[in-house]
Protein backbone atom coordinates (compact mmCIF):
# COMPACT_ATOMS: atom_id res chain seq x y z
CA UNK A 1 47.25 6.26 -15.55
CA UNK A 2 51.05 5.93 -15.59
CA UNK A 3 53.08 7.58 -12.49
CA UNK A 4 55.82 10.33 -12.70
CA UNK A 5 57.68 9.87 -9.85
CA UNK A 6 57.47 7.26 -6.78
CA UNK A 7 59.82 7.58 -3.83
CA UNK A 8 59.76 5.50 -0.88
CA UNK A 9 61.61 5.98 2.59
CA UNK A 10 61.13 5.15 6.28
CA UNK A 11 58.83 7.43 8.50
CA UNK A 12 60.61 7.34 11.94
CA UNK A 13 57.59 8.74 13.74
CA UNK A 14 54.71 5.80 12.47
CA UNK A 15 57.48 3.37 12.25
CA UNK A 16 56.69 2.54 8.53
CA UNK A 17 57.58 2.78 4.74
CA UNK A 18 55.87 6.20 3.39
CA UNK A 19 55.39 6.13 -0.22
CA UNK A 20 54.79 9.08 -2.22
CA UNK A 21 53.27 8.70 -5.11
CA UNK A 22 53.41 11.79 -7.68
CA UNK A 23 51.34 12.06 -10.69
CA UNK A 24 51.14 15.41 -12.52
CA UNK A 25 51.29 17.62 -9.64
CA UNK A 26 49.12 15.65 -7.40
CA UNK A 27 51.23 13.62 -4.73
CA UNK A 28 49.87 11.01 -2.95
CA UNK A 29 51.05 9.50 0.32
CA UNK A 30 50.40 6.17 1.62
CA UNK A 31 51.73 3.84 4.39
CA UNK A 32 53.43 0.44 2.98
CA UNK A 33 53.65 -2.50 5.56
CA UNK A 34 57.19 -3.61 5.60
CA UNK A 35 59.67 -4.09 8.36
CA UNK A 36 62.35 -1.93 8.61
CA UNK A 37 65.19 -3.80 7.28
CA UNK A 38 63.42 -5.39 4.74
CA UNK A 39 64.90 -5.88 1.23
CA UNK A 40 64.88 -4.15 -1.93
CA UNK A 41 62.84 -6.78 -3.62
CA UNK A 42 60.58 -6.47 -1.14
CA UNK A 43 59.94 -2.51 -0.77
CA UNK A 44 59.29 -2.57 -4.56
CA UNK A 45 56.78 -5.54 -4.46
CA UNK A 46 54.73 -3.99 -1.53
CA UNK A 47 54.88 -0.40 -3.46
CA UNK A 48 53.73 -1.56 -6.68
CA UNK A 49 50.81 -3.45 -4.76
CA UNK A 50 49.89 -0.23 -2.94
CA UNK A 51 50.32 2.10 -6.64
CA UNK A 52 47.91 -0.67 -8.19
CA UNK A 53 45.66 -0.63 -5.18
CA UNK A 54 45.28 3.50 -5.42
CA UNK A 55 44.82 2.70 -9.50
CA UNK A 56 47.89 3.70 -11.06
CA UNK A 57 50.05 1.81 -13.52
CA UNK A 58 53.55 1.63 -11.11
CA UNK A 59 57.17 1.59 -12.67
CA UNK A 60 59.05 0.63 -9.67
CA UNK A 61 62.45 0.26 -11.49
CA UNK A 62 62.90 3.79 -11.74
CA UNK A 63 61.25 4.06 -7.94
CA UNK A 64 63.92 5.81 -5.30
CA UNK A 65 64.54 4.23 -1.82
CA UNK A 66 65.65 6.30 0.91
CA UNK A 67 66.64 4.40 3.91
């Protein structure tokens, strides 16, 4: 199953990447182990591991980074 929307930005309070992960109108949020300053190429690499772990088809070219 393809995913609509994925967004990923920095969760002060658990000190980690939180990636939502929106399909239909079902949003899913998981943690992504990544340091802080880490790179773009990075964020997207440990997202689409996390979309393919939870079973969905990721597109993280079109995925938005909030730092």
């Amino acid at each position: 199953m393809r995913v609509d929307r994925l967004e990923l930005s920095w969760d002060a309070g658990s000190s980690n990447w939180l990636l939502r992960i929106e399909v239909g109108e079902e949003v899913i949020r998981r943690y992504c182990a990544a340091p802080k300053n880490a790179d773009e190429q990075s964020l997207r690499l440990a997202a689409r591991k996390t979309v393919e772990d939870e079973g969905f088809e990721p597109d993280v070219s079109q995925m938005i980074i909030r730092r």
